[in-house]
C-alpha atoms as a PDB file:
ATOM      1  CA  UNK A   1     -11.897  -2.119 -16.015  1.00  0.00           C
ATOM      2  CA  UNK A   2     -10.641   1.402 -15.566  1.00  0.00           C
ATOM      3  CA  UNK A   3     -13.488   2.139 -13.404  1.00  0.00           C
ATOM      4  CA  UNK A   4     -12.205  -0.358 -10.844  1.00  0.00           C
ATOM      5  CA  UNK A   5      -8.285   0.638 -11.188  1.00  0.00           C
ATOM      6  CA  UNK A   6      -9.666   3.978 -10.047  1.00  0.00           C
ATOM      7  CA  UNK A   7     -11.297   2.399  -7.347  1.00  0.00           C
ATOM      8  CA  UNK A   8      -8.550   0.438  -6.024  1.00  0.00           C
ATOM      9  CA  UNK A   9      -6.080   4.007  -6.192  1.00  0.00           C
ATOM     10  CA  UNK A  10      -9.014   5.726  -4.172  1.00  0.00           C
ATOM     11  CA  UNK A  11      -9.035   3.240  -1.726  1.00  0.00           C
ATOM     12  CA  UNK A  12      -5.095   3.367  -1.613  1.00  0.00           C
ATOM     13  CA  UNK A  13      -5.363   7.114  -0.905  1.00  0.00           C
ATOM     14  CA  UNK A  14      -7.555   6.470   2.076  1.00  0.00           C
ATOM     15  CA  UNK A  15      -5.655   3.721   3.321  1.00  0.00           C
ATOM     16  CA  UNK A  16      -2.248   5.471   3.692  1.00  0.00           C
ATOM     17  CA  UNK A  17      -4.106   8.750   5.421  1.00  0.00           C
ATOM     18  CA  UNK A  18      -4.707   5.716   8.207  1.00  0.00           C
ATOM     19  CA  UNK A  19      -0.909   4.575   7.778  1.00  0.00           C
ATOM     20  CA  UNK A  20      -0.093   8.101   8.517  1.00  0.00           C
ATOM     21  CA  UNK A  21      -2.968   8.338  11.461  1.00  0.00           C
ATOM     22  CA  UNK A  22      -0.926   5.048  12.291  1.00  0.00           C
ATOM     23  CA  UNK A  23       2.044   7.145  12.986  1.00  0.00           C
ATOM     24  CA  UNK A  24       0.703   9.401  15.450  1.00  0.00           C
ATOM     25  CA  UNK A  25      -0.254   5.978  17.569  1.00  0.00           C
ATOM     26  CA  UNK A  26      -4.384   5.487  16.104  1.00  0.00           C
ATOM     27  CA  UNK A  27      -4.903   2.483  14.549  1.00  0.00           C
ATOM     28  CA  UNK A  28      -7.589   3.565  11.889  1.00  0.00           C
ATOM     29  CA  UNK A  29      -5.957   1.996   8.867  1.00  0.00           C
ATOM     30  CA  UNK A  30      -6.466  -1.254  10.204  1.00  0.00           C
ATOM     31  CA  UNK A  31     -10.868  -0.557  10.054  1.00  0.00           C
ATOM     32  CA  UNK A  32      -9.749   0.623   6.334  1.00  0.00           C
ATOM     33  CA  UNK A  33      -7.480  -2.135   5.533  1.00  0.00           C
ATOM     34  CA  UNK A  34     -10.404  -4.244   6.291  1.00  0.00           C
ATOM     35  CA  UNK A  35     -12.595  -1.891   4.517  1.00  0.00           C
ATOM     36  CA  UNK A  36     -10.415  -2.019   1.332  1.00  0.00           C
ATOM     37  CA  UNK A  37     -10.498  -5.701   1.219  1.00  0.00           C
ATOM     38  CA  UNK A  38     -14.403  -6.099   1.648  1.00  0.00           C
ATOM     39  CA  UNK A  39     -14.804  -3.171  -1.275  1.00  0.00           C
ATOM     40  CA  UNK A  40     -12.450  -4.677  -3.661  1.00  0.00           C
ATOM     41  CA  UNK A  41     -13.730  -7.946  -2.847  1.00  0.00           C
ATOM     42  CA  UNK A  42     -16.905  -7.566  -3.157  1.00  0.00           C
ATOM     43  CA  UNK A  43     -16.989  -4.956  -6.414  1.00  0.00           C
ATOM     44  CA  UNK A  44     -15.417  -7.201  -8.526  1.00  0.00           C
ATOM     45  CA  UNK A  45     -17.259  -9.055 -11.670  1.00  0.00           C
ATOM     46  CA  UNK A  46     -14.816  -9.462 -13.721  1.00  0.00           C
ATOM     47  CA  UNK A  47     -12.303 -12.521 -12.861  1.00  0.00           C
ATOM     48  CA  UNK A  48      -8.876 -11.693 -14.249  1.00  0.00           C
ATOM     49  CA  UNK A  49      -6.829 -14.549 -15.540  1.00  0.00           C
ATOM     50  CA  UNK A  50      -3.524 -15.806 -13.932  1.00  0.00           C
ATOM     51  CA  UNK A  51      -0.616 -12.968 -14.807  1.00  0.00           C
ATOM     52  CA  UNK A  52       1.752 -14.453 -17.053  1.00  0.00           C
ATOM     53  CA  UNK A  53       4.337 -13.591 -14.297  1.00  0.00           C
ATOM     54  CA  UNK A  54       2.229 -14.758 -10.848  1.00  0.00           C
ATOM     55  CA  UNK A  55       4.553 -13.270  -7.719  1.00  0.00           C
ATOM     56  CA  UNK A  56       4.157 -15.148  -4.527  1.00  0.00           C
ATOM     57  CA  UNK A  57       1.699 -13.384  -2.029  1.00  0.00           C
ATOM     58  CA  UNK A  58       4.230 -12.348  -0.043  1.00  0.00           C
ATOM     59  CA  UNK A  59       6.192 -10.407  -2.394  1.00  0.00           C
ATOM     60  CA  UNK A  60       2.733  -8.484  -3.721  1.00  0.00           C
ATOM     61  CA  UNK A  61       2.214  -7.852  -0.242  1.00  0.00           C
ATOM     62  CA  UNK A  62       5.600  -5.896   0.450  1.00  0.00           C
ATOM     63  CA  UNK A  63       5.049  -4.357  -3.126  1.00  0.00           C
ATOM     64  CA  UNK A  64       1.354  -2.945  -2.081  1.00  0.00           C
ATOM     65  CA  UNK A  65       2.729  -1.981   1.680  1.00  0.00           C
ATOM     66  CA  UNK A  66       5.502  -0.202  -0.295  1.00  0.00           C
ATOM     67  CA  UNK A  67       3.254   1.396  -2.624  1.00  0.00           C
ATOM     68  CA  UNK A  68       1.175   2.759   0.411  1.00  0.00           C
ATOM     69  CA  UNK A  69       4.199   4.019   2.079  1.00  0.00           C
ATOM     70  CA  UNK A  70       5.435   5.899  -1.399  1.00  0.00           C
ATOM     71  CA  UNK A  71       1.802   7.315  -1.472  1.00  0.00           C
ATOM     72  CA  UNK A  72       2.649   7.943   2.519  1.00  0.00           C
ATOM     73  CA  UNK A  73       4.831   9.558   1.276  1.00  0.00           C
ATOM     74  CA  UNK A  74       3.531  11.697  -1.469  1.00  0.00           C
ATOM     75  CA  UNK A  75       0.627  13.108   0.329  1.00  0.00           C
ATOM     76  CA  UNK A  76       2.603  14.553   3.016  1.00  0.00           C
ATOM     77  CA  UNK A  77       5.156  16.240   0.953  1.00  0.00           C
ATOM     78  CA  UNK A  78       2.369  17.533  -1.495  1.00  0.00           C
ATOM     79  CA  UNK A  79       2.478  20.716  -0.539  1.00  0.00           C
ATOM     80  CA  UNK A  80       6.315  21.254  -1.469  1.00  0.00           C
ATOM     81  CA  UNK A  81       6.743  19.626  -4.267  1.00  0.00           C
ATOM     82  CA  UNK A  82       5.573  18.563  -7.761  1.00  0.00           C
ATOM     83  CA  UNK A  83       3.739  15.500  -6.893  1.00  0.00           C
ATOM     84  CA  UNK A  84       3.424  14.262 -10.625  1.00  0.00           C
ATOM     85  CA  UNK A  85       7.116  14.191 -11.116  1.00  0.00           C
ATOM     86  CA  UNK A  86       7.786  12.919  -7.972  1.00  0.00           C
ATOM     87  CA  UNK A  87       5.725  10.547  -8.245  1.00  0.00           C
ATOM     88  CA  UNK A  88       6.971   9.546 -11.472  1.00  0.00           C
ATOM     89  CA  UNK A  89      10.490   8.963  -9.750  1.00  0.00           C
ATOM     90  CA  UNK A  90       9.409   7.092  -6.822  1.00  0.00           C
ATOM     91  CA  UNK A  91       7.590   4.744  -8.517  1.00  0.00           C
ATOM     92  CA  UNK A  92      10.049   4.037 -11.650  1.00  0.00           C
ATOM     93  CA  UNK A  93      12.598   3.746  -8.415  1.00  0.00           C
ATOM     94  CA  UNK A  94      10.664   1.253  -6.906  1.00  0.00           C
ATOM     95  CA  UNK A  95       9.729  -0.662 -10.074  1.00  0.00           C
ATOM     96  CA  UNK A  96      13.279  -0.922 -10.900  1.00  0.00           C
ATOM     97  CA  UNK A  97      14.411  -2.084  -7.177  1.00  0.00           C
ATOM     98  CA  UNK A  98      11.685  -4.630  -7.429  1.00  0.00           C
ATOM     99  CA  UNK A  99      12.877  -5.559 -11.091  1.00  0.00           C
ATOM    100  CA  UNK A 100       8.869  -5.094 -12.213  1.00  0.00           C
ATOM    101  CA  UNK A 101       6.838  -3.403 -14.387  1.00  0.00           C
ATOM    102  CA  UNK A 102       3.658  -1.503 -13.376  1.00  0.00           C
ATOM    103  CA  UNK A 103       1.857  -3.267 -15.911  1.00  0.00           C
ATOM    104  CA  UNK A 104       3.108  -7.209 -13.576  1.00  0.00           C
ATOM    105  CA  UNK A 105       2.102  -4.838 -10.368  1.00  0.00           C
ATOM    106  CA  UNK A 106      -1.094  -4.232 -11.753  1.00  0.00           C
ATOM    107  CA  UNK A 107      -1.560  -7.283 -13.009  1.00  0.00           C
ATOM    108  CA  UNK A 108      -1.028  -9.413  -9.836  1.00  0.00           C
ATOM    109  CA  UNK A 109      -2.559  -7.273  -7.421  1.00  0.00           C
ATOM    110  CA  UNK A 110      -5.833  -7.415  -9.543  1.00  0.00           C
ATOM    111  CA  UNK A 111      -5.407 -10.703  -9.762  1.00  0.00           C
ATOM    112  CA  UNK A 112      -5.212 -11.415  -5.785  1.00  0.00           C
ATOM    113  CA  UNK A 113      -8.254  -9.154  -5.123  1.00  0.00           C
ATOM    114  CA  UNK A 114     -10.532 -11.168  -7.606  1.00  0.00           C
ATOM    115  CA  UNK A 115     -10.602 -13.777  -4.764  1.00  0.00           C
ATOM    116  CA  UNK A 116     -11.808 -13.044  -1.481  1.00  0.00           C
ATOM    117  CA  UNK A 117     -10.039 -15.639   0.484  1.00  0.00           C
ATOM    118  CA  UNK A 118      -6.766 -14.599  -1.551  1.00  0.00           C
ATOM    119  CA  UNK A 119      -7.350 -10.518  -0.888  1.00  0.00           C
ATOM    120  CA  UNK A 120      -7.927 -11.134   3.050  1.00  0.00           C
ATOM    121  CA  UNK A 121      -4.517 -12.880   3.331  1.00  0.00           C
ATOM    122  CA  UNK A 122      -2.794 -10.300   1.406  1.00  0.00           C
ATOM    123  CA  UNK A 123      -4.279  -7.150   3.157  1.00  0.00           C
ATOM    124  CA  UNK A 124      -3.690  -9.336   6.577  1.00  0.00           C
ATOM    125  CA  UNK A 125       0.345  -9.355   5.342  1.00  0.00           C
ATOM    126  CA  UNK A 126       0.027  -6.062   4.150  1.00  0.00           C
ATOM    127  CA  UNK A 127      -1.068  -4.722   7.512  1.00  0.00           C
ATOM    128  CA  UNK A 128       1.626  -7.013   9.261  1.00  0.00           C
ATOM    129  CA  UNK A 129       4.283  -4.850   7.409  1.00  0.00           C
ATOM    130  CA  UNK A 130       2.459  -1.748   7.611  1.00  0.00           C
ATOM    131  CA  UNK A 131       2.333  -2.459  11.644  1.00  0.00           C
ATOM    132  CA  UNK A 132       5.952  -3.360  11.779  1.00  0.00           C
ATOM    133  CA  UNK A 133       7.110  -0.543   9.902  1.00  0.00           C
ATOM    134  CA  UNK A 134       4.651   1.889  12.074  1.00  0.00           C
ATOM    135  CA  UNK A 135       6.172   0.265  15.152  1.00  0.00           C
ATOM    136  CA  UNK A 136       9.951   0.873  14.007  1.00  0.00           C
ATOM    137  CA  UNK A 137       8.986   4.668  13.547  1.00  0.00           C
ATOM    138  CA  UNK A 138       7.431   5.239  16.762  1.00  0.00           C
ATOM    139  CA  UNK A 139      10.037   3.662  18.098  1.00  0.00           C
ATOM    140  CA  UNK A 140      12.782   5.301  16.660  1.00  0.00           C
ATOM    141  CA  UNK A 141      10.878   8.681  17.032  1.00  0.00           C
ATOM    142  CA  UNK A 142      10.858   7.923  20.885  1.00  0.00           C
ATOM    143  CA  UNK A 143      14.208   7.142  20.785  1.00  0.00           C
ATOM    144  CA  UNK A 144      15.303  10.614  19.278  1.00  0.00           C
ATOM    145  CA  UNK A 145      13.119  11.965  21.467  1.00  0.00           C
ATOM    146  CA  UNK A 146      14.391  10.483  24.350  1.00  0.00           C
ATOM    147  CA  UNK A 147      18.157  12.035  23.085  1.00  0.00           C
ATOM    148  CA  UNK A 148      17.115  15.458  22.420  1.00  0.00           C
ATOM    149  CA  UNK A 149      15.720  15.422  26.104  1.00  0.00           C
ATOM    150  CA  UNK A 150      18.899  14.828  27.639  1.00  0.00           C
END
């Protein structure tokens, strides 16, 4: 069980060194979006039962795009700060926004990626928001870009 947690955060790391490839206008993370859902799909033995408190797909899939973008996040500030502590704030920030525990997070996105059919439509919302997100950035970053030129 642990095994595959550890999995699933490995595969997180690699996805969100795409998102941030996605930032300088590649489009990697979608190949390891897709990658990520055909590992976790196809790793998994163990079928995990329905979390007591199921979240709609839609909400898991702006918690794990938020997730990546916290780990975003993490990885590129590593070098300046504490990343264990930091982490440790960002995500009791964004369990308390959400009004979640880890242990629900957890529990639901394991749940969603013990079915293949249910892990392709999350990652394919999760890279919707990922997109949208990467396109507001490079948009805004050409926009500032655009002022400091004049």
């Amino acid at each position: 069980m642990r095994q595959k947690y550890t999995t699933f955060l490995k595969n997180v790391q690699i996805v969100n060194f795409f998102y941030f490839c996605a930032m300088k206008k590649t489009y990697y993370y979608q190949w390891i979006l897709l990658l990520l859902a055909v590992l976790c799909c196809s790793c998994h033995t163990i079928t995990h039962k329905k979390p007591k408190r199921l979240l709609p797909i839609d909400s898991v899939a702006v918690l794990v795009a938020e997730s990546f973008f916290i780990e975003s996040e993490i990885y590129i500030k590593q070098k300046e700060i504490d990343m264990k502590d930091y982490s440790f704030i960002k995500y009791s920030d964004f369990f308390e926004r959400h009004g979640i525990t880890k242990e629900t997070f957890i529990q639901n996105v394991r749940y969603y990626f013990t079915s293949e059919k249910r892990a392709g439509i999350l990652m394919n919302k999760v890279e919707e928001i990922v997109e949208q997100r990467a396109s507001v950035l490079r948009d805004s970053l050409e926009i500032e870009k655009q002022c400091n030129n004049k």
